[in-house]
C-alpha atoms as a PDB file:
ATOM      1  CA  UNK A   1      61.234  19.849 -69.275  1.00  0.00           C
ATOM      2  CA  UNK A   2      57.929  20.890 -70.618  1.00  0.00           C
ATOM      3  CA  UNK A   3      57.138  24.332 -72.105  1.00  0.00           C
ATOM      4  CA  UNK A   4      53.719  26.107 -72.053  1.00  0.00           C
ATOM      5  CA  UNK A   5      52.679  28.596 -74.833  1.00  0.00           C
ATOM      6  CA  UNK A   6      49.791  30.519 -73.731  1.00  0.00           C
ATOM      7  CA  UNK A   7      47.794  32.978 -75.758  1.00  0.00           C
ATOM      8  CA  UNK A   8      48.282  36.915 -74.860  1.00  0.00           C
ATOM      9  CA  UNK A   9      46.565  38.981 -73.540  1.00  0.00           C
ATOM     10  CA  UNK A  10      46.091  41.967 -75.599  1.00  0.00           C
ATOM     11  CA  UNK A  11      42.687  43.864 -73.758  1.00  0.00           C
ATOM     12  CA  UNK A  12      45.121  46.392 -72.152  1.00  0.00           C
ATOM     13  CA  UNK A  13      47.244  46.151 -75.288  1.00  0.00           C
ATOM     14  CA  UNK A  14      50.619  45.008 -75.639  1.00  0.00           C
ATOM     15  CA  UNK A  15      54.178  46.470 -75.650  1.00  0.00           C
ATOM     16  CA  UNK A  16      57.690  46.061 -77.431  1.00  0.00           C
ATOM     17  CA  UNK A  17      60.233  48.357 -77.035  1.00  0.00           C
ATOM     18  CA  UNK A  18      63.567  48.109 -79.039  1.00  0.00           C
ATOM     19  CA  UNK A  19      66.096  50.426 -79.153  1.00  0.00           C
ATOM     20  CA  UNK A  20      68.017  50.785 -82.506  1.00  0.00           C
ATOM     21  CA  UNK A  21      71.694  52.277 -83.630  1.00  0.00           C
ATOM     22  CA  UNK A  22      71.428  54.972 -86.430  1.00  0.00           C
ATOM     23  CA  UNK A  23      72.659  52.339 -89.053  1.00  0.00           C
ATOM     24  CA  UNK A  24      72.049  50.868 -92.757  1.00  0.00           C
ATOM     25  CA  UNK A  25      70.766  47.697 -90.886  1.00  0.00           C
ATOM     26  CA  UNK A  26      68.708  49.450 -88.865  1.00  0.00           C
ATOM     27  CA  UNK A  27      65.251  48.823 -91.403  1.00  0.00           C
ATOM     28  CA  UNK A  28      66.424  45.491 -91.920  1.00  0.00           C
ATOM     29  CA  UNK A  29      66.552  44.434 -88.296  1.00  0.00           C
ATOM     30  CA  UNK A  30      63.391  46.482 -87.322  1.00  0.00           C
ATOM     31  CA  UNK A  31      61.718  44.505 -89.949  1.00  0.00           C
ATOM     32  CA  UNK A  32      62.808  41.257 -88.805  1.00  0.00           C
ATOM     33  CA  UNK A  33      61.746  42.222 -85.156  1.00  0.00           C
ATOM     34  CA  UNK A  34      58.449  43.586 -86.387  1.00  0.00           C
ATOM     35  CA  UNK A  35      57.532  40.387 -88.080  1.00  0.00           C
ATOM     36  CA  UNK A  36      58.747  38.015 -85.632  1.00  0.00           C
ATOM     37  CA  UNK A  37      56.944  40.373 -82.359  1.00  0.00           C
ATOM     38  CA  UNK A  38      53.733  40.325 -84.497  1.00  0.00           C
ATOM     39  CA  UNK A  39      53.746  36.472 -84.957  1.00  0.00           C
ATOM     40  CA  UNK A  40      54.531  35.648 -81.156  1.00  0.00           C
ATOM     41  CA  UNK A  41      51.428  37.864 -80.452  1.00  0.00           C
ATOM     42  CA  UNK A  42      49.406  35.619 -82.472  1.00  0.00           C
ATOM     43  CA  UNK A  43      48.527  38.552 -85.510  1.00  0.00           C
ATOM     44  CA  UNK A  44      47.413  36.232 -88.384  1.00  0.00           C
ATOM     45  CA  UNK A  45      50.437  36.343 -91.340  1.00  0.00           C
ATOM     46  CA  UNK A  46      48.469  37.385 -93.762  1.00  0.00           C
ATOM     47  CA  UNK A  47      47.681  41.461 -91.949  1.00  0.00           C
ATOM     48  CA  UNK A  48      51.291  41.488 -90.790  1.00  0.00           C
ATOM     49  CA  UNK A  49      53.204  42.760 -94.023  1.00  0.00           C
ATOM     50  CA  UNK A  50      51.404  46.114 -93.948  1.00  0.00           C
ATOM     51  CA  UNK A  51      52.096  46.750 -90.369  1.00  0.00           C
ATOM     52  CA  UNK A  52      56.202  45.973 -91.351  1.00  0.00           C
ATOM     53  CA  UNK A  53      56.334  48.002 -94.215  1.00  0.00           C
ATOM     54  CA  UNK A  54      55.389  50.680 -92.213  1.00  0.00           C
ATOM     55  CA  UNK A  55      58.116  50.507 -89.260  1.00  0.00           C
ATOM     56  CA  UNK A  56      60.644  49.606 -92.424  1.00  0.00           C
ATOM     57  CA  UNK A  57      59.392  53.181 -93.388  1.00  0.00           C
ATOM     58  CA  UNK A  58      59.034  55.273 -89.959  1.00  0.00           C
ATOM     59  CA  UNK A  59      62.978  53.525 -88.896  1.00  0.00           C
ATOM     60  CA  UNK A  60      64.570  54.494 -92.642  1.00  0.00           C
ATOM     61  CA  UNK A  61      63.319  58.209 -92.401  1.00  0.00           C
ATOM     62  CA  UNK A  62      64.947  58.282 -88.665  1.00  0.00           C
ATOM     63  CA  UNK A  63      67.967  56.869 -90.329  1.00  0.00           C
ATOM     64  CA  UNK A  64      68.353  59.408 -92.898  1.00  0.00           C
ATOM     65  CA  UNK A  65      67.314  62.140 -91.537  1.00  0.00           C
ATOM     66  CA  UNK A  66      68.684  62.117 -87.940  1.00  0.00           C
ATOM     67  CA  UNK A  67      71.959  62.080 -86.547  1.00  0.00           C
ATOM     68  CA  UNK A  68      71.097  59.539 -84.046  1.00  0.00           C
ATOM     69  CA  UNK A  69      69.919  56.377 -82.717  1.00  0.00           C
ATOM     70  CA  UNK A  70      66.111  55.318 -82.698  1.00  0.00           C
ATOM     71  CA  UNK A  71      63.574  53.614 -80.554  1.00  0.00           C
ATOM     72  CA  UNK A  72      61.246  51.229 -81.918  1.00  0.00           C
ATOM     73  CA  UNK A  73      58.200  51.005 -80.090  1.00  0.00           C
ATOM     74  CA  UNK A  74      55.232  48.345 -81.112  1.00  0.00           C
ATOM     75  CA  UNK A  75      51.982  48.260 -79.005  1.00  0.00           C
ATOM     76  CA  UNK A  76      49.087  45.418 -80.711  1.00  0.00           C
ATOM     77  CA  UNK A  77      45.089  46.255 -78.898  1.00  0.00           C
ATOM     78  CA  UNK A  78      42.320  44.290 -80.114  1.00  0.00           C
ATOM     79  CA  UNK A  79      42.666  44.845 -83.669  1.00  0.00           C
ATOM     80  CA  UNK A  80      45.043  48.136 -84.216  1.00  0.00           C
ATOM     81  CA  UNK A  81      48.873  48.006 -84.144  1.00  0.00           C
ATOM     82  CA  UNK A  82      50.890  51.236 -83.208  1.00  0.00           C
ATOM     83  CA  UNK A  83      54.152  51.738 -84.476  1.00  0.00           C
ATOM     84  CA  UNK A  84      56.169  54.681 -83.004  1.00  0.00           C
ATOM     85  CA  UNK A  85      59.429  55.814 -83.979  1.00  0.00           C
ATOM     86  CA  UNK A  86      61.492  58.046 -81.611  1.00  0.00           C
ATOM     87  CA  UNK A  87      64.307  59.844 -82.620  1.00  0.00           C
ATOM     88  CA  UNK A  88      66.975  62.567 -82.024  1.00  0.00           C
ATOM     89  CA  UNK A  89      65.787  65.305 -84.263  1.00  0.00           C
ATOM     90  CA  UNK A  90      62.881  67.962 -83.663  1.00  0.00           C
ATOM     91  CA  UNK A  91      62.254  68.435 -87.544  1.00  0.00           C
ATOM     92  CA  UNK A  92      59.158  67.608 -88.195  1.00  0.00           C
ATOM     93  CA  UNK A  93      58.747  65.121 -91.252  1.00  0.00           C
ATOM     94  CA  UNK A  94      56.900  66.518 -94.122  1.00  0.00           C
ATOM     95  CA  UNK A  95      54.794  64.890 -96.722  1.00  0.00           C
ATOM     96  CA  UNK A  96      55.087  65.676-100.018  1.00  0.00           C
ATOM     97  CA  UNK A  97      51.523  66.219-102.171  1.00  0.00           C
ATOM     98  CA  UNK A  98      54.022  64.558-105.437  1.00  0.00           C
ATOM     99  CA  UNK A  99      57.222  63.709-106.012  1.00  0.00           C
ATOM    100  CA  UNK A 100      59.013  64.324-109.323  1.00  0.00           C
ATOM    101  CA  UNK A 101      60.562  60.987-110.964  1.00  0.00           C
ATOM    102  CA  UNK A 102      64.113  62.199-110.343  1.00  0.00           C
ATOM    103  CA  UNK A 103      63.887  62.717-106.502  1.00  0.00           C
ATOM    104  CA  UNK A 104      64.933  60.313-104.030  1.00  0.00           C
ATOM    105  CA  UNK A 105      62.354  59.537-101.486  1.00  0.00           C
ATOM    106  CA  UNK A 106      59.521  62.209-100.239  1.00  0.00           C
ATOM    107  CA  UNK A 107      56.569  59.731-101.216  1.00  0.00           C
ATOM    108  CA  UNK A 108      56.559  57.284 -97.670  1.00  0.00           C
ATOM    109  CA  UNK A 109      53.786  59.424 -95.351  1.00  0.00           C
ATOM    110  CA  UNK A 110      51.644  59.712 -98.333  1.00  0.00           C
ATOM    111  CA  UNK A 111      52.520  55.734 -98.780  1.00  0.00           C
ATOM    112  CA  UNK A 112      51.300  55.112 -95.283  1.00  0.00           C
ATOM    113  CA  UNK A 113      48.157  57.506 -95.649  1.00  0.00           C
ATOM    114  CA  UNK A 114      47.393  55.401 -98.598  1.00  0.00           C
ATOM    115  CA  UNK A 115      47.679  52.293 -96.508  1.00  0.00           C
ATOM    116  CA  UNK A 116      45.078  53.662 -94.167  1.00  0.00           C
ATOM    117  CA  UNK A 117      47.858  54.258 -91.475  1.00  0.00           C
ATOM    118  CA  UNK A 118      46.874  57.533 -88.962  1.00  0.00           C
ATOM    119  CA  UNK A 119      50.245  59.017 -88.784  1.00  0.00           C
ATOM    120  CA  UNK A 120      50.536  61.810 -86.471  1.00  0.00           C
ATOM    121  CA  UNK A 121      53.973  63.265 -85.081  1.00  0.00           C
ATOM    122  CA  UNK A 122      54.823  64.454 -80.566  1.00  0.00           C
ATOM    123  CA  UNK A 123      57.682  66.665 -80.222  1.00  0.00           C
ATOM    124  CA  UNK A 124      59.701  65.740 -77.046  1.00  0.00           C
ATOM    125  CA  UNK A 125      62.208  67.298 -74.661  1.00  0.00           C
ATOM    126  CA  UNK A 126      64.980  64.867 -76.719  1.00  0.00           C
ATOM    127  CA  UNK A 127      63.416  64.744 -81.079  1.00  0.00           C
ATOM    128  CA  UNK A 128      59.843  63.775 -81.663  1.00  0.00           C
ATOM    129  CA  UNK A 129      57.999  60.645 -81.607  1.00  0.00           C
ATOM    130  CA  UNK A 130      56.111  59.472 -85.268  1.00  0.00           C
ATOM    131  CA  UNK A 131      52.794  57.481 -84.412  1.00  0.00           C
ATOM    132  CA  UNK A 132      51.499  55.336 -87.089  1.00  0.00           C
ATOM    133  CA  UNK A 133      48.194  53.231 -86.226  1.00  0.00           C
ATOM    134  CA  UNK A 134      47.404  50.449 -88.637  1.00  0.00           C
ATOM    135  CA  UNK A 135      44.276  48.376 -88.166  1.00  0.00           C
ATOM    136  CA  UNK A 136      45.539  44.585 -88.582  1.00  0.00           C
ATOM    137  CA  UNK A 137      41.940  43.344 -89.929  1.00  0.00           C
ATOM    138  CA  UNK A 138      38.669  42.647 -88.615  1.00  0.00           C
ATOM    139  CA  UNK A 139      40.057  38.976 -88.090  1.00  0.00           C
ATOM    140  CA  UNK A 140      43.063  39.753 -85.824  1.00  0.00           C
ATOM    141  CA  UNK A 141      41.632  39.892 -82.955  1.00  0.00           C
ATOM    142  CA  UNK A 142      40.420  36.366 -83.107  1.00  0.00           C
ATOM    143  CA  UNK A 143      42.351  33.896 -81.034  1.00  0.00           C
ATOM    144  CA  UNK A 144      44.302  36.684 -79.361  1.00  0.00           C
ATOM    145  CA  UNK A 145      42.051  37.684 -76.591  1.00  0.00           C
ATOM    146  CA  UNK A 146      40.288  34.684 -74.734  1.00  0.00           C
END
């Protein structure tokens, strides 16, 4: 049996959904999918760490600050990724201008910001829906769209 790669095609963008229990694993396993997603689509190793640290961020928030599950969803056009996180909750996340030594967490939107993510947050009819866009670098785009 012979097997064919081909190279996607990412002009209309492509689309991963992945729907995720409300558990510890839960940023470990997104990670892992992020990653491996990001490779298949042919996004050069080298821009994909940003674009995971950011889903390990959006799915840990949703995690600790929702009382249920979560769906991952990861769309790659041209050179942008977007990451969205859907959850249960309708609170709107909030970032923090600083965070004092002794807190525990508050610093991962102004994290992302820093990163050059565009976070922005949709309420829905079931929680809200956090949007970060992360450009993948000027030489992502090469070899995926042919």
């Amino acid at each position: 049996m012979t097997i064919t790669a081909t190279s996607p095609v990412l002009d209309a963008g492509t689309t991963h959904h992945v729907a995720l229990a409300r558990s510890g694993h839960a940023p470990a396993v997104a990670r892992a999918i992020t990653a491996r997603w990001l490779a298949l689509c042919g996004v050069p190793p080298d821009t994909a760490p940003d674009a995971v640290l950011v889903v390990s961020e959006l799915v840990t928030n949703s995690v600790r600050h929702t009382t249920g599950p979560c769906t991952l969803t990861l769309t790659v056009r041209e050179t942008v990724v977007d990451i969205a996180v859907a959850d249960t909750s309708a609170r709107l996340p909030i970032m923090r201008a600083s965070s004092g030594a002794d807190e525990n967490g508050g610093r991962g939107l102004a994290l992302l910001h820093r990163m050059g993510a565009r976070v922005s947050v949709a309420l829905t009819p079931r929680g809200k829906t956090v949007h970060a866009t992360l450009a993948l670098g000027a030489q992502a785009c090469h070899g995926l769209m042919e």
